[in-house]
C-alpha atoms as a PDB file:
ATOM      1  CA  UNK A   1      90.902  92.547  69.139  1.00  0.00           C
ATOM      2  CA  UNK A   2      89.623  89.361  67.724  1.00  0.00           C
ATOM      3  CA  UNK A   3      88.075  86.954  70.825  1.00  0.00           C
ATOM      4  CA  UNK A   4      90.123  84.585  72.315  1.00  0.00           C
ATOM      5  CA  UNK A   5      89.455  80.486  71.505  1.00  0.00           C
ATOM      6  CA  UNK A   6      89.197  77.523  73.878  1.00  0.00           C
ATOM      7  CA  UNK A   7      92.155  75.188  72.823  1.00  0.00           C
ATOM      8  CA  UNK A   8      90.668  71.929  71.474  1.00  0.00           C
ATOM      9  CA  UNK A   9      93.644  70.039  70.208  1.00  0.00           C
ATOM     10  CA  UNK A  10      96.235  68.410  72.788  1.00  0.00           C
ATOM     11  CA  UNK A  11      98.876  70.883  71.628  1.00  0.00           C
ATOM     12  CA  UNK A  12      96.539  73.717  71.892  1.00  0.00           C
ATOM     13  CA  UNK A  13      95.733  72.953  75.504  1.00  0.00           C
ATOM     14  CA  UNK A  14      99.548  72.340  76.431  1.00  0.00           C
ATOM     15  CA  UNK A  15     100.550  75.483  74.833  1.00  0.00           C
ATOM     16  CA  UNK A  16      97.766  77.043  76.786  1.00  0.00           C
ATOM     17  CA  UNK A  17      98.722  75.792  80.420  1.00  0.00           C
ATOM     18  CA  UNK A  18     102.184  76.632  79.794  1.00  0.00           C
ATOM     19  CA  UNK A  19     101.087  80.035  79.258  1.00  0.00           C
ATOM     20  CA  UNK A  20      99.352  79.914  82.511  1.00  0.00           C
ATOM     21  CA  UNK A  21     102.319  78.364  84.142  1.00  0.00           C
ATOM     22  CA  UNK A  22     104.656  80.539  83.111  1.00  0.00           C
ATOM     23  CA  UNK A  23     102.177  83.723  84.434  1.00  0.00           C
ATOM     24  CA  UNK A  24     101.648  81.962  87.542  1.00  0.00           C
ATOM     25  CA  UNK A  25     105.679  81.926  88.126  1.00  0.00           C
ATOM     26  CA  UNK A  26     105.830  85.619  86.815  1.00  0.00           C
ATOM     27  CA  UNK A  27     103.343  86.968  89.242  1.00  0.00           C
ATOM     28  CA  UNK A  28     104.438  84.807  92.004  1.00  0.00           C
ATOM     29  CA  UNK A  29     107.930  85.850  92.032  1.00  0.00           C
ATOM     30  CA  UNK A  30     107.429  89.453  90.692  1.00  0.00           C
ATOM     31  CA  UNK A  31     104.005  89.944  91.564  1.00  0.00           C
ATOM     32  CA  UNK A  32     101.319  91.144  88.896  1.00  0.00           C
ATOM     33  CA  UNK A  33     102.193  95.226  88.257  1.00  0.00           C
ATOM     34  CA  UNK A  34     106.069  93.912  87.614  1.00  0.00           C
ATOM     35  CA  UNK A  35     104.866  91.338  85.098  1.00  0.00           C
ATOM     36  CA  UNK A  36     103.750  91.662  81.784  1.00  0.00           C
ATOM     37  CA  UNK A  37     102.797  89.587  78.776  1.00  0.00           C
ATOM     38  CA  UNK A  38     105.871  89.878  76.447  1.00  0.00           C
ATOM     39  CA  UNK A  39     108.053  88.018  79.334  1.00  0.00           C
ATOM     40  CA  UNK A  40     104.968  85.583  79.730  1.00  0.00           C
ATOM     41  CA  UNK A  41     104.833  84.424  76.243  1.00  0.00           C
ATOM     42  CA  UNK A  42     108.911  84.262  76.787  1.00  0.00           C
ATOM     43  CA  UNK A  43     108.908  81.696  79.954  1.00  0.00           C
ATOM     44  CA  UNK A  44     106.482  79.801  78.547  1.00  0.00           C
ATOM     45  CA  UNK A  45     108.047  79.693  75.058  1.00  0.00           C
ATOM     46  CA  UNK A  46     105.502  81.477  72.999  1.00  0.00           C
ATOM     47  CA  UNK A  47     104.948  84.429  70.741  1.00  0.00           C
ATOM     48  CA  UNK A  48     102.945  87.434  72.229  1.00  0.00           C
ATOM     49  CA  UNK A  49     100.371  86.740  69.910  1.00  0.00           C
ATOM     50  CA  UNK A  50      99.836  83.079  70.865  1.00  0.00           C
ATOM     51  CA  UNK A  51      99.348  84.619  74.572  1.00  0.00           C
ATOM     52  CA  UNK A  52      96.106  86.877  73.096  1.00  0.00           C
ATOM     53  CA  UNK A  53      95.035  83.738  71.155  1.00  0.00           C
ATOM     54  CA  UNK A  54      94.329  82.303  75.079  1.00  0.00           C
ATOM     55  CA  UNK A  55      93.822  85.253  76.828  1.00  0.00           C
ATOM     56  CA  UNK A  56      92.575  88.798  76.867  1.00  0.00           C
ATOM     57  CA  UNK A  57      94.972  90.109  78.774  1.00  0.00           C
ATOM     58  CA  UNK A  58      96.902  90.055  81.802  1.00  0.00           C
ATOM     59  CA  UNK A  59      94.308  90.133  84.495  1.00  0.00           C
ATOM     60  CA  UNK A  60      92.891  87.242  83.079  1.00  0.00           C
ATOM     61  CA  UNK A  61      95.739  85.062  82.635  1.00  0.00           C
ATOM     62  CA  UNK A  62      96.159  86.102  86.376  1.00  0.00           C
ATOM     63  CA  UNK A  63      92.935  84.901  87.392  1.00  0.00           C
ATOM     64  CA  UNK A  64      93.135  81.576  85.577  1.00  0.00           C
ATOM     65  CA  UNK A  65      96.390  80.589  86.916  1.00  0.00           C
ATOM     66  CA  UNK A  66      95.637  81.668  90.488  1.00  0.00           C
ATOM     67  CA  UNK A  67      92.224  79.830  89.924  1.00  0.00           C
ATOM     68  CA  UNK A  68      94.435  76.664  88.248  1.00  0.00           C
ATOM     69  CA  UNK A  69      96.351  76.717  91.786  1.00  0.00           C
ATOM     70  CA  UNK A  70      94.017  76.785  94.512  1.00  0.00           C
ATOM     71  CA  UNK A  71      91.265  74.655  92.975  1.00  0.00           C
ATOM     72  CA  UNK A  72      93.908  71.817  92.438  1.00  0.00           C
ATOM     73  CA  UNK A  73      94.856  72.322  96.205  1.00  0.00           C
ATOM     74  CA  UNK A  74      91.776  72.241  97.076  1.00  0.00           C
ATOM     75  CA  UNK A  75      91.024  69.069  95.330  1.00  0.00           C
ATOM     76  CA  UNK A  76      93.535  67.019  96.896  1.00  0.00           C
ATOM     77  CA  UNK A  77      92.179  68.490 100.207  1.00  0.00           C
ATOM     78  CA  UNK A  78      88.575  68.010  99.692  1.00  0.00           C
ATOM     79  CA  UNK A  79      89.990  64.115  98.821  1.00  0.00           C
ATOM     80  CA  UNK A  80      91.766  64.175 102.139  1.00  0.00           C
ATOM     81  CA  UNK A  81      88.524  64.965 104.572  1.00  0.00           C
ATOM     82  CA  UNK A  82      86.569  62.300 102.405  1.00  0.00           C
ATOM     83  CA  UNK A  83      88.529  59.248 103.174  1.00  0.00           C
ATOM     84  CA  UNK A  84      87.625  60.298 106.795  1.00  0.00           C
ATOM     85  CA  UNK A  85      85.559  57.434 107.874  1.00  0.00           C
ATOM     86  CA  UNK A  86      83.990  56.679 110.393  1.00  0.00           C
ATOM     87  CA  UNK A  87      83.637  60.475 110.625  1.00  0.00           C
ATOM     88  CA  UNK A  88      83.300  62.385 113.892  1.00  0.00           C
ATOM     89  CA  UNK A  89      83.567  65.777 114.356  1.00  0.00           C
ATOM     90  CA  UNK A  90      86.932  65.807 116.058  1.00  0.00           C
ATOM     91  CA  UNK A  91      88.494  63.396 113.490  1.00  0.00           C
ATOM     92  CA  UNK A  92      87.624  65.340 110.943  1.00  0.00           C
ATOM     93  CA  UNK A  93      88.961  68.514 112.418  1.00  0.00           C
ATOM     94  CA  UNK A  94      92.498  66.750 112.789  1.00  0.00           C
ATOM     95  CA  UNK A  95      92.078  66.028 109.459  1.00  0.00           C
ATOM     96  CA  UNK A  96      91.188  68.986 108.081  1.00  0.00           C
ATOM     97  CA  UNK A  97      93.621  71.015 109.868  1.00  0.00           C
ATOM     98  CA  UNK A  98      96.434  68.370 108.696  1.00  0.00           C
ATOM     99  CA  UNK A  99      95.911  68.330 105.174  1.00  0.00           C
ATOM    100  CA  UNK A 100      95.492  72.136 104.956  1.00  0.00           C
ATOM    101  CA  UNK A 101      98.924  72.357 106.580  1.00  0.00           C
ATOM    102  CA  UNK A 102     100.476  70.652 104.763  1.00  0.00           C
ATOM    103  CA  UNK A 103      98.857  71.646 101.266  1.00  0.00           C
ATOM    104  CA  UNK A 104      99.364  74.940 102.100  1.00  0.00           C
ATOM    105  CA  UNK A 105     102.942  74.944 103.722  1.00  0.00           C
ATOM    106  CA  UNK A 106     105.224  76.663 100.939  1.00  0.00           C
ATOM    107  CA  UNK A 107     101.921  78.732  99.598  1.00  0.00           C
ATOM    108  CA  UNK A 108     102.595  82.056 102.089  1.00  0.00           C
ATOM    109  CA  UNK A 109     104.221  84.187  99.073  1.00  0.00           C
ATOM    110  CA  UNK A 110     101.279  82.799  96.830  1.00  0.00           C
ATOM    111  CA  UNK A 111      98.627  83.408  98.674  1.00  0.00           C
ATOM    112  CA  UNK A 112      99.841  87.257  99.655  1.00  0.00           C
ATOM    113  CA  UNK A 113     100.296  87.618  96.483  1.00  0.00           C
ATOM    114  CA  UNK A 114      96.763  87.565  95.618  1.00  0.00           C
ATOM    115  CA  UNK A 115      95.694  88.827  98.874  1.00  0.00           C
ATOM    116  CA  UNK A 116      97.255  92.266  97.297  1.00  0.00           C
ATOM    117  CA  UNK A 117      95.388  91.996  93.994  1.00  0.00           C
ATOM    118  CA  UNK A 118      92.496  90.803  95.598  1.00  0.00           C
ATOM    119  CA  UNK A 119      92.887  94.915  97.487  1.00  0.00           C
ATOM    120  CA  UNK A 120      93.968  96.898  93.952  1.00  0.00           C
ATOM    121  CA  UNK A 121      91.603  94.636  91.735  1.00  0.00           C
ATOM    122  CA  UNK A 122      87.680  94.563  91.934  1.00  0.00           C
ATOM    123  CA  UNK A 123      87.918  92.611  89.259  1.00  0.00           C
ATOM    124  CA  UNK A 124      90.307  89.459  90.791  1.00  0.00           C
ATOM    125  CA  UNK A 125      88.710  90.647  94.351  1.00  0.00           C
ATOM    126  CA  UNK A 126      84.707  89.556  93.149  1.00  0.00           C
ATOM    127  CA  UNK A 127      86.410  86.786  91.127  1.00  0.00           C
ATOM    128  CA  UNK A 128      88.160  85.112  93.978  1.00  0.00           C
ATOM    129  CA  UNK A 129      85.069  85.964  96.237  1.00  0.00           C
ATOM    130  CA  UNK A 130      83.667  83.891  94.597  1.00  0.00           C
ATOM    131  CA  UNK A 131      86.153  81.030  94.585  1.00  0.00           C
ATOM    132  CA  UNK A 132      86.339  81.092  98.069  1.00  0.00           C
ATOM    133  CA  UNK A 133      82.291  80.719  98.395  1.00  0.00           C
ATOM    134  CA  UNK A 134      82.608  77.503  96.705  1.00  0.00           C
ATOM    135  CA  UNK A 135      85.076  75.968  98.815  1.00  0.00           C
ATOM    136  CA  UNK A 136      83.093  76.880 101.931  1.00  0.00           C
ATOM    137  CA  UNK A 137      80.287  75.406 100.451  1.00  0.00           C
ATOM    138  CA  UNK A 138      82.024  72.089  99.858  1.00  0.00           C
ATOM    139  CA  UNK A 139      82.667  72.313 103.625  1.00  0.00           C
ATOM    140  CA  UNK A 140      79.162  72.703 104.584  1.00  0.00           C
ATOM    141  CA  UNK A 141      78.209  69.709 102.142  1.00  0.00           C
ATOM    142  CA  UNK A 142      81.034  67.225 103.857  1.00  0.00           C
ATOM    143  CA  UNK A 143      80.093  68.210 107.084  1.00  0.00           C
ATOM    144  CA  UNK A 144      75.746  68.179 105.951  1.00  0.00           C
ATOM    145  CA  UNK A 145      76.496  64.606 104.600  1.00  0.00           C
ATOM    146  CA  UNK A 146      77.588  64.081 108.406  1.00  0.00           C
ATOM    147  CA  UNK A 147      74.865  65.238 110.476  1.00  0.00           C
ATOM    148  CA  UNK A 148      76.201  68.178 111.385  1.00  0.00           C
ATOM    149  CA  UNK A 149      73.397  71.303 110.363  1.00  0.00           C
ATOM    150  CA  UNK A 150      73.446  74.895 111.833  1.00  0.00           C
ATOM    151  CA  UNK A 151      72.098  77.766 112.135  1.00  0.00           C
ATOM    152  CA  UNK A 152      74.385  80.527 110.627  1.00  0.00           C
ATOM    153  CA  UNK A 153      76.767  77.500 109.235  1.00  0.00           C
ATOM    154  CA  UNK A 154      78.395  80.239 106.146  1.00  0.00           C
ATOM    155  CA  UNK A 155      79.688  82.121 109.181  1.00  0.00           C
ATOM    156  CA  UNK A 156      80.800  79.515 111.649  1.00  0.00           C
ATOM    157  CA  UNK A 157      82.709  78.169 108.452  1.00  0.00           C
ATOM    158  CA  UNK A 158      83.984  81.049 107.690  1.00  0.00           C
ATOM    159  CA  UNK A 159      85.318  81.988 111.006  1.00  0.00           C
ATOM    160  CA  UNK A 160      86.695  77.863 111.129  1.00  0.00           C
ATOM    161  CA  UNK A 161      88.819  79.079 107.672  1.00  0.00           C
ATOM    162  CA  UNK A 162      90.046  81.850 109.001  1.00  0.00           C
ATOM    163  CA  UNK A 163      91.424  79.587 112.473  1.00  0.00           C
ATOM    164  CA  UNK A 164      92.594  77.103 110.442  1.00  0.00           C
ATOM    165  CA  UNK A 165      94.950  79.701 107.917  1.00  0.00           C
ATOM    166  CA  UNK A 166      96.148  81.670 110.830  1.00  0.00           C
ATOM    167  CA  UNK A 167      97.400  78.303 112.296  1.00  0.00           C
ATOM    168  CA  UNK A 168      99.245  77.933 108.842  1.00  0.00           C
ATOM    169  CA  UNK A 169     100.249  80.904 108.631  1.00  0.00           C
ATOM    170  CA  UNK A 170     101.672  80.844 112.158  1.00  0.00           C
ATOM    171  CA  UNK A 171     103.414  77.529 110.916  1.00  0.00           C
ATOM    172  CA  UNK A 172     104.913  78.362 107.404  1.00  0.00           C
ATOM    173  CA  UNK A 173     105.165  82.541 107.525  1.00  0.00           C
ATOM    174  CA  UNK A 174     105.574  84.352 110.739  1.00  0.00           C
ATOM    175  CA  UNK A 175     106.198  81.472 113.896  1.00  0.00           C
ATOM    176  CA  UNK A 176     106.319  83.718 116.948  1.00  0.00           C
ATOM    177  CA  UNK A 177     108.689  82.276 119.262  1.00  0.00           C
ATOM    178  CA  UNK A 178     106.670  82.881 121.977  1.00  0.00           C
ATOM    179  CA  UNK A 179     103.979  80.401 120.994  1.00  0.00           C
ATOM    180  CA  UNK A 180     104.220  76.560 121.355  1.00  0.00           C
ATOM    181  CA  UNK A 181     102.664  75.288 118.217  1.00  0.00           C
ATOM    182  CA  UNK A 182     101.070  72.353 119.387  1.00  0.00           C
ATOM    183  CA  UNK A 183      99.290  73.954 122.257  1.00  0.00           C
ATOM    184  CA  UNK A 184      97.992  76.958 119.691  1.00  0.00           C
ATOM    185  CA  UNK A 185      96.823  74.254 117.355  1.00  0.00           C
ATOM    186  CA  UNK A 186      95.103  72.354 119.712  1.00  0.00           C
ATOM    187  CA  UNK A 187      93.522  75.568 121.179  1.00  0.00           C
ATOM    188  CA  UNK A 188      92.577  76.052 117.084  1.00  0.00           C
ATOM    189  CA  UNK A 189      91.293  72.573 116.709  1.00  0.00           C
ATOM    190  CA  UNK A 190      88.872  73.252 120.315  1.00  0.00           C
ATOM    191  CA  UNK A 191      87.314  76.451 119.289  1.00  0.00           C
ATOM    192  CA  UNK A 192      86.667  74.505 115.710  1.00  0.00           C
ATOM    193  CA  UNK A 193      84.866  72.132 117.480  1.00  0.00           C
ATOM    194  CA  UNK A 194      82.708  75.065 120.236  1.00  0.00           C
ATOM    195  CA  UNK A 195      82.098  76.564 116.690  1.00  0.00           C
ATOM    196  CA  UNK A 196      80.541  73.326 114.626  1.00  0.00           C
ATOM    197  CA  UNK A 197      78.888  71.553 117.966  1.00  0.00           C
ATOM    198  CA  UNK A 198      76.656  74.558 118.925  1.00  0.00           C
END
């Protein structure tokens, strides 16, 4: 198979992202082992062959798309905790927590979506690994450029992630009805805080 070739020309590149669009939609909807590239090239108005033009395969049309989606969400949320100014830690919490809500609100069938690849795949699982190292990382910088430096920041971080998508997950996917949301949030945005102040 001949090697694929980074789209140069304006037409190139749109043909390209509606390629990954359309795979994006596919594996949303029908997740990844239900999709395959002949109804890819077909949603996005394509032949087959233009798909292998772009891509490889499917895996990596997968990965790009996926990639596509939570780097521009995580763009627009990274621009959201920067405007926060003065900064304190508590602001920025609120702020954080706010902006991933609602970024993240409708992403629940998304997101398990690759949460199941990321379990078949090593591939997409070292791949997205990855990914997600960067956007901690950008959390550590915001919160460096602040003042606020720790010992064993990665994991603190980490654990603050995981807080922060349970609360959205307990707001967009499963809402218990036993649970007042504000109280659970504000018990989220507290142990944020014991977490980043020690």
């Amino acid at each position: 198979m001949a090697d694929t070739r980074v789209p140069i020309q304006k037409r190139s590149i749109e043909k390209k992202q509606k390629i990954l669009t359309a795979g994006f939609e596919l594996f949303t909807e029908k997740g990844y082992y239900k999709t395959n590239t002949i109804e890819i090239a077909k949603r996005a108005g394509v032949s087959t062959g233009a798909v292998y033009s772009y891509f490889k395969d499917k895996r990596e049309i997968y990965i790009a798309s996926f990639e596509n989606y939570l780097d521009n969400l995580s763009d627009r949320l990274f621009r959201e905790l920067e405007k926060i100014s003065p900064f304190n830690l508590s602001s920025f919490v609120d702020g954080w927590i706010a902006a991933y809500l609602e970024l993240y609100a409708n992403s629940g069938r998304t997101l398990g979506q690759l949460r199941m690849m990321i379990i078949d795949d090593e591939e997409i699982k070292h791949h997205f690994s990855a990914s997600e190292s960067k956007y901690f990382s950008k959390v550590i910088e915001i919160l460096g450029e602040n003042g606020i430096i720790h010992d064993n920041i990665h994991e603190k971080i980490y654990a603050c992630c995981v807080l922060v998508d349970t609360l959205r997950q307990e707001n967009s996917v499963f809402s218990h009805s036993e649970l007042n949301f504000t109280v659970f949030k504000q018990q989220i945005k507290s142990a944020i805080i014991a977490l980043l102040s020690n």
